[in-house]
Each structure stands twice: as C-alpha cells, then as structure tokens.
Protein backbone atom coordinates (compact mmCIF):
# COMPACT_ATOMS: atom_id res chain seq x y z
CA UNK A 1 -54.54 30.88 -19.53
CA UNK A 2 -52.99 30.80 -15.75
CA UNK A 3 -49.91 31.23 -17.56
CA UNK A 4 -50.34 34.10 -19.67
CA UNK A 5 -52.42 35.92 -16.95
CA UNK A 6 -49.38 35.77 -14.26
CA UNK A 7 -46.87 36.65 -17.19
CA UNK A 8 -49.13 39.43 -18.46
CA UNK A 9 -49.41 41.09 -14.52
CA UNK A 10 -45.43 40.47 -14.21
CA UNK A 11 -46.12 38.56 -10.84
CA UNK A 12 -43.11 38.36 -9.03
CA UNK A 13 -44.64 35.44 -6.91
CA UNK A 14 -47.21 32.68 -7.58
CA UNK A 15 -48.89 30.87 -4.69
CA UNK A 16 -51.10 27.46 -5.35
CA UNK A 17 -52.78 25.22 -3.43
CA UNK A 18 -52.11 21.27 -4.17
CA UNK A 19 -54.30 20.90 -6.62
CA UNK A 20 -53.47 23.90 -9.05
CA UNK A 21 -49.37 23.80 -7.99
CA UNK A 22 -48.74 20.77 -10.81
CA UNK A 23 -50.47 23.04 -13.60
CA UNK A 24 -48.50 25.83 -12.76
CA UNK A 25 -45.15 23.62 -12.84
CA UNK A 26 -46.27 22.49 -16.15
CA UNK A 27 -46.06 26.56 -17.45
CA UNK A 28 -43.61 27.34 -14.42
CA UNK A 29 -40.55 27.81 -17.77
CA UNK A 30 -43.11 30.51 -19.28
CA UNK A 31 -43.15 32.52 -16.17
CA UNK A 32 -39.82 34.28 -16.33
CA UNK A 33 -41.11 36.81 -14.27
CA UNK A 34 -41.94 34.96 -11.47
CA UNK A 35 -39.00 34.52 -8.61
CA UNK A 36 -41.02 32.62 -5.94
CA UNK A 37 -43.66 29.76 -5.95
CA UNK A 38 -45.38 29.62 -2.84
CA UNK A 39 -47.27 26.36 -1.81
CA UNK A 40 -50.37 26.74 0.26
CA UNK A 41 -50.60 23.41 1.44
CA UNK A 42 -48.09 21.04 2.05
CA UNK A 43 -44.60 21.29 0.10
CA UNK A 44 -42.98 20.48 -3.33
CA UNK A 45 -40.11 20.39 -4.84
CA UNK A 46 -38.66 23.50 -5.61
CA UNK A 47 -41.76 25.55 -3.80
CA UNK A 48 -41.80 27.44 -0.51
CA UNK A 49 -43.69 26.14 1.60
CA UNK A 50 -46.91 29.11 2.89
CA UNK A 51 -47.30 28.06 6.48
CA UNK A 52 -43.47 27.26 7.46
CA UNK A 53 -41.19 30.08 5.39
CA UNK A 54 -42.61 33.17 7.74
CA UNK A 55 -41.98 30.59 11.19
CA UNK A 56 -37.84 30.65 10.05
CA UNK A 57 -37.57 34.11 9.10
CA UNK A 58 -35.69 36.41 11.63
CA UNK A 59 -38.30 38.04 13.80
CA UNK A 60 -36.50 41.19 13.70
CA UNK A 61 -37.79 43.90 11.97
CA UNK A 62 -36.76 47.48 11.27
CA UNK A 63 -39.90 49.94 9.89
CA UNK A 64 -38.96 52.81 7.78
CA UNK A 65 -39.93 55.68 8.10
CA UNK A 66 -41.96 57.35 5.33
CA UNK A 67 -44.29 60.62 4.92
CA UNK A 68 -47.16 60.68 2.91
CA UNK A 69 -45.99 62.63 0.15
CA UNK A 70 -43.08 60.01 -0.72
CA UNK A 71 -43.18 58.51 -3.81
C-alpha cells in the first residue's frame, strides 16, 4: 500500500524512520519516481541521512526574487 501511495503522488523523496525504512527498501524498485530516501533516524545504506545532510550543505544561499503573480 506504502508503495502504491508514494508512486501514485509521484513523490520525488521518501523519508522513514528505522522502523518503516526496511519496508520501503523492500518496494524501493517500484518507486521509480522517487530520487531521494531520507532516513529520520540513524543511517542506511544507500539513504541520506535527516539530521546530518542539511549540517554539510553550503550555507550559502541566494533567494530569488519573485512577485505574486508568477506562475
């Protein structure tokens, strides 16, 4: 059911805690439209790992500017 839900939204990204992230590996083939899996706790194989990805990205950022009537 997890499976078809996240294929039938077209998540680009799936995050799981511990407990759910072997499920999802077990339909992880099904998912083509997922292009990140994002572990809550701890880390796995093949996962990003929630608390430590953000920490090593550059802290440089650039906002664009946008007006409200842009699509």
């Amino acid at each position: 059911m997890a499976g078809y839900a996240v294929f039938a939204m077209r998540a680009r990204a799936r995050y799981a805690v511990s407990a759910y992230a072997t499920a999802v590996d077990g339909v992880r083939d099904g998912l083509t439209t997922v292009e990140r899996f994002v572990a809550l706790e701890g880390s796995r194989p093949g996962w990003m790992e929630y608390e430590t990805t953000p920490a090593a990205a550059s802290p440089a950022f650039a906002p664009v500017e946008i007006g409200e009537r842009d699509p």
